[in-house]
PDB file of N, CA and C in Angstrom:
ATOM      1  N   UNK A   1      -2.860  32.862 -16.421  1.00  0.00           N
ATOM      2  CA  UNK A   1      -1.499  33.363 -16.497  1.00  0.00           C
ATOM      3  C   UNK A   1      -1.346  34.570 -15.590  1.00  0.00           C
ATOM      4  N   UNK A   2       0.246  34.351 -15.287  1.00  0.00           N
ATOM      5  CA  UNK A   2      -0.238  35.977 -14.595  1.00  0.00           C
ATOM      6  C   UNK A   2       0.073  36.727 -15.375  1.00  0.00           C
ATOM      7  N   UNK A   3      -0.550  38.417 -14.554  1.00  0.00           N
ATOM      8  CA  UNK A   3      -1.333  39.444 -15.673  1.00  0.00           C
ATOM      9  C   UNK A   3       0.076  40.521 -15.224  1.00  0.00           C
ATOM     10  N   UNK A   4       0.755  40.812 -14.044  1.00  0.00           N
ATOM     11  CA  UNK A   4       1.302  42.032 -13.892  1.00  0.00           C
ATOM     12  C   UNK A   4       3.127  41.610 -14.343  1.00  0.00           C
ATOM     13  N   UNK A   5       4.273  42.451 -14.351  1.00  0.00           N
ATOM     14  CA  UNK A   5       5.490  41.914 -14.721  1.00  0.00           C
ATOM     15  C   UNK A   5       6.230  41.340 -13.411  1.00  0.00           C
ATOM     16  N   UNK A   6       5.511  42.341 -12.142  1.00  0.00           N
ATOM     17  CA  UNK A   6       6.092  41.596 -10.987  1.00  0.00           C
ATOM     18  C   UNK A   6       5.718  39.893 -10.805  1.00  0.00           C
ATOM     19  N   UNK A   7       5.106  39.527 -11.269  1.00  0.00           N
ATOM     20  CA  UNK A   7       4.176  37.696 -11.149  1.00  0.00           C
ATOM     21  C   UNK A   7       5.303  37.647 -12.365  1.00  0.00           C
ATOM     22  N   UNK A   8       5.309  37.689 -13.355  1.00  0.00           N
ATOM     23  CA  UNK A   8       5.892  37.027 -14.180  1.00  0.00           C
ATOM     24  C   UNK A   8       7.659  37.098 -13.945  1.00  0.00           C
ATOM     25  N   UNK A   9       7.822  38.124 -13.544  1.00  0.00           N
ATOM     26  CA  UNK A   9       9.655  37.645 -12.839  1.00  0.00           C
ATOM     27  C   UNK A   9       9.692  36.708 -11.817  1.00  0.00           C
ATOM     28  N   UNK A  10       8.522  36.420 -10.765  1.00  0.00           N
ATOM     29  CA  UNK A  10       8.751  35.401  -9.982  1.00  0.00           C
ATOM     30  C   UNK A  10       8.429  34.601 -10.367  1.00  0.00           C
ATOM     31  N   UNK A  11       7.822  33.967 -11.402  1.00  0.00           N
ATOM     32  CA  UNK A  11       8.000  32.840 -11.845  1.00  0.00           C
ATOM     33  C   UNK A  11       8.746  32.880 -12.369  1.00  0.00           C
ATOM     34  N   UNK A  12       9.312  33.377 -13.489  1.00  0.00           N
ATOM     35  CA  UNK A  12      10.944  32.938 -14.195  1.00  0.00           C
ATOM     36  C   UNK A  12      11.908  32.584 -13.204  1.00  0.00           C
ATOM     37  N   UNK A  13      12.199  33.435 -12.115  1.00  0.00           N
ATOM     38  CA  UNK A  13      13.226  33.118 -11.295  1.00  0.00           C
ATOM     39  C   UNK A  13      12.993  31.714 -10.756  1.00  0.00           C
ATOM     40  N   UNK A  14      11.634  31.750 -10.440  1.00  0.00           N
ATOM     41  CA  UNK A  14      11.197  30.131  -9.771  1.00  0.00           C
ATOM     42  C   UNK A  14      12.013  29.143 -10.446  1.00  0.00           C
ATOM     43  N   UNK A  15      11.397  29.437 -11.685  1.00  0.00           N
ATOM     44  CA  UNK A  15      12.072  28.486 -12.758  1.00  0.00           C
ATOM     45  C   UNK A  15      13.866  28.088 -12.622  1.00  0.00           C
ATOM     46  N   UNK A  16      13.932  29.106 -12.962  1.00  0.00           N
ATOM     47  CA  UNK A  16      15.793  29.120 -12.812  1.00  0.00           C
ATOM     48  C   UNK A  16      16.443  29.156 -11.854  1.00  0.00           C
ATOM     49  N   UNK A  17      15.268  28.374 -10.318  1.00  0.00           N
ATOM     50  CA  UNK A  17      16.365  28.108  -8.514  1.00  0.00           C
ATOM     51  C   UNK A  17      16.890  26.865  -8.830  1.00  0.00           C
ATOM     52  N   UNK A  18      17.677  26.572  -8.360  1.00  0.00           N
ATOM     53  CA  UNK A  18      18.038  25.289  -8.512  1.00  0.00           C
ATOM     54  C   UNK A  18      17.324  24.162  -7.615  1.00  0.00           C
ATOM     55  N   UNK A  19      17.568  22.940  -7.962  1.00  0.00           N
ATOM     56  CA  UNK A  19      16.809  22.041  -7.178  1.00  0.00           C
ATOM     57  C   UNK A  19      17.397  21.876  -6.039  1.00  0.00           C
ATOM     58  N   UNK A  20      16.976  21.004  -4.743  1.00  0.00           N
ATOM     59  CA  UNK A  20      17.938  20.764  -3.450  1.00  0.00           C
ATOM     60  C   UNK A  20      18.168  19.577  -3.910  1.00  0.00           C
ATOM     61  N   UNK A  21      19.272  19.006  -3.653  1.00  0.00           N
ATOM     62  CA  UNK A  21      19.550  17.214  -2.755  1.00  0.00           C
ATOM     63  C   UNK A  21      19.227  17.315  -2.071  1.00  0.00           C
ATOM     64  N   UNK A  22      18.766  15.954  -1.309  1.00  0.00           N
ATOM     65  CA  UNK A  22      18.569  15.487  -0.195  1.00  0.00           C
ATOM     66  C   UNK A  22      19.281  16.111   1.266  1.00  0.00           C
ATOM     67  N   UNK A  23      20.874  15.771   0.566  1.00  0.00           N
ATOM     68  CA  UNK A  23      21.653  15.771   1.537  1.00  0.00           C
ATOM     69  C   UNK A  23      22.047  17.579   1.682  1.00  0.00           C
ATOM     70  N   UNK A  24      21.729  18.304   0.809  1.00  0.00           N
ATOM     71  CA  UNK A  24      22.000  19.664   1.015  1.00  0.00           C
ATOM     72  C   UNK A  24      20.935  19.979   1.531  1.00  0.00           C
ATOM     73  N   UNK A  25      18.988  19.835   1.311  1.00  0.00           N
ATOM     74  CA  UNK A  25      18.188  20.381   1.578  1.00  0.00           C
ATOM     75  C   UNK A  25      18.219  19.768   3.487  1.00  0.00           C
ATOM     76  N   UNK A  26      18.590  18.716   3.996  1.00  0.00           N
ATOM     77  CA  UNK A  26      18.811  18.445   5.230  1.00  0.00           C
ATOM     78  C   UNK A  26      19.968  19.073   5.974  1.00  0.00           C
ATOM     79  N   UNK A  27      20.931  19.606   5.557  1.00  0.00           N
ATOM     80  CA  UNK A  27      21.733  20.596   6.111  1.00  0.00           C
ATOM     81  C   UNK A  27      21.040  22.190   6.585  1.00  0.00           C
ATOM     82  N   UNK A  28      20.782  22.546   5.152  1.00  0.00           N
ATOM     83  CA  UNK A  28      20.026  23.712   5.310  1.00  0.00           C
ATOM     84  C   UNK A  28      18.911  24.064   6.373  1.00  0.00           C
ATOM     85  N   UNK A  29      18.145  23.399   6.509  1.00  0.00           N
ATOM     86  CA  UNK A  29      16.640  22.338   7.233  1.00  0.00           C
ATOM     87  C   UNK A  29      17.394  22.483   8.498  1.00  0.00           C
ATOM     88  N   UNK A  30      18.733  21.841   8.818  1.00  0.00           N
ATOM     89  CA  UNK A  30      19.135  21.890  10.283  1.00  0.00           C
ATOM     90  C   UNK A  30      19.408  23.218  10.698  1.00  0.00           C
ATOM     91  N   UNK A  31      20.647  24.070  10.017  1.00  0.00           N
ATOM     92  CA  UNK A  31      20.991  25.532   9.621  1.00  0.00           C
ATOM     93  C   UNK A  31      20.202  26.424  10.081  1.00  0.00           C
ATOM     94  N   UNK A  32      18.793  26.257   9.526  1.00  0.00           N
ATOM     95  CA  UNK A  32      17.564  27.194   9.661  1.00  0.00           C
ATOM     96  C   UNK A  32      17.107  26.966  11.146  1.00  0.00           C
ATOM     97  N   UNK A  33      16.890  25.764  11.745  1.00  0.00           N
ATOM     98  CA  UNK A  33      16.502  25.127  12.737  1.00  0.00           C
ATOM     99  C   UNK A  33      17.185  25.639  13.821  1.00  0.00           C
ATOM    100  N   UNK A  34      18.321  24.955  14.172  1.00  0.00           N
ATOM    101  CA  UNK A  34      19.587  25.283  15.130  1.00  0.00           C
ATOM    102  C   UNK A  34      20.035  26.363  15.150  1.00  0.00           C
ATOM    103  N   UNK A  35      20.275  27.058  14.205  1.00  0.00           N
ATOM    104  CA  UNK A  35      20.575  28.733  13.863  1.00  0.00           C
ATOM    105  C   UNK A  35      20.089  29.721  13.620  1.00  0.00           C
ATOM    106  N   UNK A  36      19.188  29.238  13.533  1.00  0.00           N
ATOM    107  CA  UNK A  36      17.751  30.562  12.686  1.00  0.00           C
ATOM    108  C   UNK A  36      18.386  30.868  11.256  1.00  0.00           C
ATOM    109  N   UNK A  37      19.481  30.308  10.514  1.00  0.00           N
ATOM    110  CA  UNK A  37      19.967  31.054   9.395  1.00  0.00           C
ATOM    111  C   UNK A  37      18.947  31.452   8.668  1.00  0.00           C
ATOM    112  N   UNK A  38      19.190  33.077   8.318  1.00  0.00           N
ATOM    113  CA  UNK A  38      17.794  33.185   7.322  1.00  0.00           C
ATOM    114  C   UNK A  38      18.318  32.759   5.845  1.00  0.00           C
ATOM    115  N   UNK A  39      19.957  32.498   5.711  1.00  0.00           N
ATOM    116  CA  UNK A  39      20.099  32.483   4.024  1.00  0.00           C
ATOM    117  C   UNK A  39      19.807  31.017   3.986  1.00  0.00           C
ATOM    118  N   UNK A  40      19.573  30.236   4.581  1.00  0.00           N
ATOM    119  CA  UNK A  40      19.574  28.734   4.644  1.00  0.00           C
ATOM    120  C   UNK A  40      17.718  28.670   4.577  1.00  0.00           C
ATOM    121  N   UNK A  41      16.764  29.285   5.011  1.00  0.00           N
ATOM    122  CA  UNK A  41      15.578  29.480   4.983  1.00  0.00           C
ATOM    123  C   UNK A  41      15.616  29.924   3.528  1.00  0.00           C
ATOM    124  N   UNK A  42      15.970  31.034   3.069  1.00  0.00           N
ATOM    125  CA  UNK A  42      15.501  31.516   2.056  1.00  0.00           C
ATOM    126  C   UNK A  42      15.987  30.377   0.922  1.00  0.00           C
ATOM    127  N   UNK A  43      17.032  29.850   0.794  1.00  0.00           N
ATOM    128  CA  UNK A  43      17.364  29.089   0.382  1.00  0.00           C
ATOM    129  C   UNK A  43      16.400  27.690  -0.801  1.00  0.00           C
ATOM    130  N   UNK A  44      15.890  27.154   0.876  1.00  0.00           N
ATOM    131  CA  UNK A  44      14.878  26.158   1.107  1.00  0.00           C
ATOM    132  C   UNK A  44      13.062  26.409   0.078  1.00  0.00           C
ATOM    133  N   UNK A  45      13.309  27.875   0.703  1.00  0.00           N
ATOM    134  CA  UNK A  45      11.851  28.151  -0.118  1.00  0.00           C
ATOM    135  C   UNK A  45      11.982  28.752  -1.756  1.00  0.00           C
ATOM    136  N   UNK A  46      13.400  29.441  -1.631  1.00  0.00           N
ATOM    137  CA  UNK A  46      12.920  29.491  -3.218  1.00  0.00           C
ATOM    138  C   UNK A  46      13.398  28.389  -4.077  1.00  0.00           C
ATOM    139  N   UNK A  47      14.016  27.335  -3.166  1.00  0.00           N
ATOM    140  CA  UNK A  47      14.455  25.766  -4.162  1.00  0.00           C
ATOM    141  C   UNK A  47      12.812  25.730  -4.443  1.00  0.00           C
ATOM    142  N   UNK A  48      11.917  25.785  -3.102  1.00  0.00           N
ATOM    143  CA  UNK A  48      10.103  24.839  -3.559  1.00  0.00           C
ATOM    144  C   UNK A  48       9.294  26.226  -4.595  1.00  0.00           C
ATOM    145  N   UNK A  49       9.548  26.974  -4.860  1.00  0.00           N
ATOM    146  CA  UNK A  49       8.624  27.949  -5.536  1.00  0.00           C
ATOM    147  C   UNK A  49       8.091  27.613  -6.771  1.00  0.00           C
ATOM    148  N   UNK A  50       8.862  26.610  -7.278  1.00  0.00           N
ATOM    149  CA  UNK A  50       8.196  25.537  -8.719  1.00  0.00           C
ATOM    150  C   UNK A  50       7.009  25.272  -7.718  1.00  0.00           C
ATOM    151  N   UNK A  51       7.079  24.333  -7.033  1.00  0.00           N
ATOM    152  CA  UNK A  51       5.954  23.317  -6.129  1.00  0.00           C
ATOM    153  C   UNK A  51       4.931  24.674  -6.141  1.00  0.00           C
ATOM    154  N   UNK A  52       4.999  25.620  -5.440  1.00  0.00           N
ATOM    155  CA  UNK A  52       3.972  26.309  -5.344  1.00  0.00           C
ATOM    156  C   UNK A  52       3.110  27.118  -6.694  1.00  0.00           C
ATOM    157  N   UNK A  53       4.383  27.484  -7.167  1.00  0.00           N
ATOM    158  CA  UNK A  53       3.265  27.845  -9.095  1.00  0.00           C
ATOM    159  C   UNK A  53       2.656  26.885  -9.310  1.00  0.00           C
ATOM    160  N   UNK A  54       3.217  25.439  -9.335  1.00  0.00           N
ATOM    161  CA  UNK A  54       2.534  24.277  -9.586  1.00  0.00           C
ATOM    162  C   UNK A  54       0.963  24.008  -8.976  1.00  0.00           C
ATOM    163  N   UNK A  55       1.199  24.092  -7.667  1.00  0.00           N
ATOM    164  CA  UNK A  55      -0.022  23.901  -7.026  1.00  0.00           C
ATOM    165  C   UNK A  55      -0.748  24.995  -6.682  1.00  0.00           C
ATOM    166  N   UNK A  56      -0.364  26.513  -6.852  1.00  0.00           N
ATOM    167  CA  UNK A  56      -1.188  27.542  -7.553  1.00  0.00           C
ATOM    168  C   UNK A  56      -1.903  27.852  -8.522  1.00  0.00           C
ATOM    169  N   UNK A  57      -1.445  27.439  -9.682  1.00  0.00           N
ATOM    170  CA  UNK A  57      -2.079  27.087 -10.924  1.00  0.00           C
ATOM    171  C   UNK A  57      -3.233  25.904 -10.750  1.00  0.00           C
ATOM    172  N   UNK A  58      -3.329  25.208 -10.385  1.00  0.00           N
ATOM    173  CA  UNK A  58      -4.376  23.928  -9.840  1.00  0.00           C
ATOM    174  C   UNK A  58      -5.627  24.882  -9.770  1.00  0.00           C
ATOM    175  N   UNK A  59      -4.913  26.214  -8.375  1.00  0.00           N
ATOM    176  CA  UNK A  59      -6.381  26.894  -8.113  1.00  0.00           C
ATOM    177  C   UNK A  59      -6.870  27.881  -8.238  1.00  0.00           C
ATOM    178  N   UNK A  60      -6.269  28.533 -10.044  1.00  0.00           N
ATOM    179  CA  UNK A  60      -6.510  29.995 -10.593  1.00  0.00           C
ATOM    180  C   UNK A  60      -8.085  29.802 -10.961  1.00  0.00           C
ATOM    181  N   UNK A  61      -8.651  28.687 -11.078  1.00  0.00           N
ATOM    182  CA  UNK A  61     -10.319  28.728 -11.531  1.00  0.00           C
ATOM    183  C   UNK A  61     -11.140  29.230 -10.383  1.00  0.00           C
ATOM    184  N   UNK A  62     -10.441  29.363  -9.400  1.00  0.00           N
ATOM    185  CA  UNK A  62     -11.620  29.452  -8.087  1.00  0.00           C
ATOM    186  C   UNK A  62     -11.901  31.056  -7.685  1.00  0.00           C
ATOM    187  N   UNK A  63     -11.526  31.742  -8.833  1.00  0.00           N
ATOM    188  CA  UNK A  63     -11.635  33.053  -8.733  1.00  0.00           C
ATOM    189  C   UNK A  63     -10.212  34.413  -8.473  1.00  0.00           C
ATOM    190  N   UNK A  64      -9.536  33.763  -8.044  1.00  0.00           N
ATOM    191  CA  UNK A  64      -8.661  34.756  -7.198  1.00  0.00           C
ATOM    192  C   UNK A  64      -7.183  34.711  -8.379  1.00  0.00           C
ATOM    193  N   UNK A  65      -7.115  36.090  -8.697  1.00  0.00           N
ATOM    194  CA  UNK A  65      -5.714  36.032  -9.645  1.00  0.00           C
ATOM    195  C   UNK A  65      -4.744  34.817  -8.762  1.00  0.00           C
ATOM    196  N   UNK A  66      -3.796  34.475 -10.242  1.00  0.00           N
ATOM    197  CA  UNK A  66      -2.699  33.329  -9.704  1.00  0.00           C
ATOM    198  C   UNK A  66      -1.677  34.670  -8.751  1.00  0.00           C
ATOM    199  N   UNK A  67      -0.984  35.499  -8.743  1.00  0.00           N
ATOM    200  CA  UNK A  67      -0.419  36.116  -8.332  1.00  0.00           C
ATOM    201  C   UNK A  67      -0.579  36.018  -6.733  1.00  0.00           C
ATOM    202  N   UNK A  68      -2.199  36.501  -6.607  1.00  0.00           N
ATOM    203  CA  UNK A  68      -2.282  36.065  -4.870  1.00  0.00           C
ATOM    204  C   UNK A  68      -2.048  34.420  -4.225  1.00  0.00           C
ATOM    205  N   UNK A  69      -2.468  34.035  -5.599  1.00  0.00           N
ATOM    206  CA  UNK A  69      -2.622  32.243  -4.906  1.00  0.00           C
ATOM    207  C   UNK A  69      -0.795  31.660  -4.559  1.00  0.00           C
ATOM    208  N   UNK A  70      -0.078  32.512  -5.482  1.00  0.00           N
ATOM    209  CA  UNK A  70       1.234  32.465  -5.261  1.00  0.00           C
ATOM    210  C   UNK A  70       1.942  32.827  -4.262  1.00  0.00           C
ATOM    211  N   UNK A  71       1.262  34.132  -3.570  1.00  0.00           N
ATOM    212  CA  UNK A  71       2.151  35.203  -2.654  1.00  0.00           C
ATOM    213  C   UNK A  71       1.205  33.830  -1.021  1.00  0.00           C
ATOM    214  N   UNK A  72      -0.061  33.294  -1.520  1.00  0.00           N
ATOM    215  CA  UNK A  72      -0.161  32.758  -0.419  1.00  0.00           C
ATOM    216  C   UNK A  72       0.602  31.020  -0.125  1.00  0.00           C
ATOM    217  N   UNK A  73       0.758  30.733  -1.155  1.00  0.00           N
ATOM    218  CA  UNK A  73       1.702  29.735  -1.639  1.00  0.00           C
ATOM    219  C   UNK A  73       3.129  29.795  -0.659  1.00  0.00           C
ATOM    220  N   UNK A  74       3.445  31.070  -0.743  1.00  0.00           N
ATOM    221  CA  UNK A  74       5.124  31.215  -0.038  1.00  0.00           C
ATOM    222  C   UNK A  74       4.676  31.197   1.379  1.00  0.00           C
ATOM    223  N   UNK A  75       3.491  31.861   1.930  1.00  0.00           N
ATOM    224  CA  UNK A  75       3.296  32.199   3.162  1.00  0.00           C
ATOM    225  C   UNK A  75       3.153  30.446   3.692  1.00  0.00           C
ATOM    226  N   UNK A  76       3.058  29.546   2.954  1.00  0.00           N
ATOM    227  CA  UNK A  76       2.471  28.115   2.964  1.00  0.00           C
ATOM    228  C   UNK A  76       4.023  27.706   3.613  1.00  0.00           C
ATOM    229  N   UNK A  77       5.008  28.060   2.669  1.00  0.00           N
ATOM    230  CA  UNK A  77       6.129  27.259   2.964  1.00  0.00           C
ATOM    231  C   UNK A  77       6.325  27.607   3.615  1.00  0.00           C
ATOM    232  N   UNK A  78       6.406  29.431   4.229  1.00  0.00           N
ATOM    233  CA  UNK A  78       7.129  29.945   5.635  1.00  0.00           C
ATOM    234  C   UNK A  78       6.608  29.060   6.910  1.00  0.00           C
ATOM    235  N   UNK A  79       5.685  28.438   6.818  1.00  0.00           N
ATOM    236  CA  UNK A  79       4.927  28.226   7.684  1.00  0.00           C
ATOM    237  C   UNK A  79       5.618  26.618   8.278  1.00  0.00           C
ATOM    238  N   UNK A  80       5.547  25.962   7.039  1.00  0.00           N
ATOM    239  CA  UNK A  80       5.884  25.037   6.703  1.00  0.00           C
ATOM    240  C   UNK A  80       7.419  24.417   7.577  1.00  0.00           C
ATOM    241  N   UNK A  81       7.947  25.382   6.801  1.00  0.00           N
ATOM    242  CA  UNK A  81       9.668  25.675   7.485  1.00  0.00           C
ATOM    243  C   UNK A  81       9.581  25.956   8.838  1.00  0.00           C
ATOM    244  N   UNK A  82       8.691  26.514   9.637  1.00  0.00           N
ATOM    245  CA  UNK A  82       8.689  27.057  10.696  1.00  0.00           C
ATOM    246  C   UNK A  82       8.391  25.698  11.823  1.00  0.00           C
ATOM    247  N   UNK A  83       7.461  24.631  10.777  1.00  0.00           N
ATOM    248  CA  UNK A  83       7.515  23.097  11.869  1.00  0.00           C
ATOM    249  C   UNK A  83       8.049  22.389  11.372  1.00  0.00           C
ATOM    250  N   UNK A  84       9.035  22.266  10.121  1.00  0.00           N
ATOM    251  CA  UNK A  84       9.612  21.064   9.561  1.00  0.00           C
ATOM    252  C   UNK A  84      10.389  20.482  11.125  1.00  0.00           C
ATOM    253  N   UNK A  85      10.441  19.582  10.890  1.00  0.00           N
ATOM    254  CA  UNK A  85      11.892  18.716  11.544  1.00  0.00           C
ATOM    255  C   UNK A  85      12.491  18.108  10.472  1.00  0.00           C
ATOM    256  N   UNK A  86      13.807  18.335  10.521  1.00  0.00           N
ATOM    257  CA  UNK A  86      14.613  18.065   9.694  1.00  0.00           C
ATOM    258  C   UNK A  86      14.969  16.029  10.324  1.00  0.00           C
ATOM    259  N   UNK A  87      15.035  15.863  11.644  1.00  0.00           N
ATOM    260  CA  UNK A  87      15.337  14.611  12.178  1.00  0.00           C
ATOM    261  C   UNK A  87      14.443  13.706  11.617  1.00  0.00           C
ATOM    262  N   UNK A  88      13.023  13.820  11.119  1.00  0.00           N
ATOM    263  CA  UNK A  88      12.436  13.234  10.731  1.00  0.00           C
ATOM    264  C   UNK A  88      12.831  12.574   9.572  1.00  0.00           C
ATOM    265  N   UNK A  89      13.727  13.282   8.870  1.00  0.00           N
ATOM    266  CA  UNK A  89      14.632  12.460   7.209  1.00  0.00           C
ATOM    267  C   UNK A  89      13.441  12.451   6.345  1.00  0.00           C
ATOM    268  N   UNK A  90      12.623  13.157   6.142  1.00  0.00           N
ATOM    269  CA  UNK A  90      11.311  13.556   5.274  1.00  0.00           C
ATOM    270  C   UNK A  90      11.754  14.390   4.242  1.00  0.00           C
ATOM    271  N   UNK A  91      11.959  14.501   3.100  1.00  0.00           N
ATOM    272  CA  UNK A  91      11.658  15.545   2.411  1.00  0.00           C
ATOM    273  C   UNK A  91      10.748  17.018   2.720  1.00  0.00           C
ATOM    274  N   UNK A  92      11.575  17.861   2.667  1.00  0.00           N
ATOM    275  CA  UNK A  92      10.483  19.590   2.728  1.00  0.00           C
ATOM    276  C   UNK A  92       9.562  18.799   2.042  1.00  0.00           C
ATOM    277  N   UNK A  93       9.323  19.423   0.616  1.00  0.00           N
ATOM    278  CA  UNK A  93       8.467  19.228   0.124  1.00  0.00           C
ATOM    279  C   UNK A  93       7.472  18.355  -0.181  1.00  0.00           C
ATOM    280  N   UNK A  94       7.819  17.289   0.410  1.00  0.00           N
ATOM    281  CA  UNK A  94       6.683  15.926   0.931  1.00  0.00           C
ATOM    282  C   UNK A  94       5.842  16.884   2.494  1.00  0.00           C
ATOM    283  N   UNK A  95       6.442  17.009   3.241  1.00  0.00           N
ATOM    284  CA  UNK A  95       5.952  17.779   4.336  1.00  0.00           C
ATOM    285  C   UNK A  95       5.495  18.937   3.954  1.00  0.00           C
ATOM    286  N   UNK A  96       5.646  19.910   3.365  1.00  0.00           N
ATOM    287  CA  UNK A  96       4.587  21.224   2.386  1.00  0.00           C
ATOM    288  C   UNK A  96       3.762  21.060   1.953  1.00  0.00           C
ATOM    289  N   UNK A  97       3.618  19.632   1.232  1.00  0.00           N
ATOM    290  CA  UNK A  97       2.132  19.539   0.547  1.00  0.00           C
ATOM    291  C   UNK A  97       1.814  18.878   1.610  1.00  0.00           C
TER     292      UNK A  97
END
């Protein structure tokens, strides 16, 4: 679990982003792309921040508080976002993991 109150507000909030559609998370995806929008980026990653507690939690046994495995989790999606192609008609989050 995490241990400090800053980890535990980002997961609640995680909790309570809303999900994307398809057809909104491919707008945004272009937005970010074509425009650099950063509210269309930020958007995108805190819709996936479930996905990443999710697959953070997988790897709290391997030593390292969940908190870091989280903060490296986001650095995952920035990254992520940074080669999506949206033309591809892929899901983000099929392409993140």
């Amino acid at each position: 679990m995490i241990e400090d109150a800053a980890g535990r507000t980002l997961v609640r909030a995680a909790m309570k982003a809303p999900y994307l559609e398809r057809d909104e998370e491919h707008v945004l995806a272009l937005r970010w792309k074509e425009e650099n929008d950063q509210h269309a980026l930020h958007r995108i990653t805190v819709a996936h921040m479930r996905l990443v507690i999710s697959m953070a939690s997988k790897f709290r046994h391997y030593g390292l508080p969940l908190g870091d495995l989280i903060q490296e989790g986001h650095v995952g999606l920035l990254e992520a976002a940074a080669r999506f192609e949206p033309a591809r008609e892929v899901r983000f989050s099929t392409y993140a993991t």
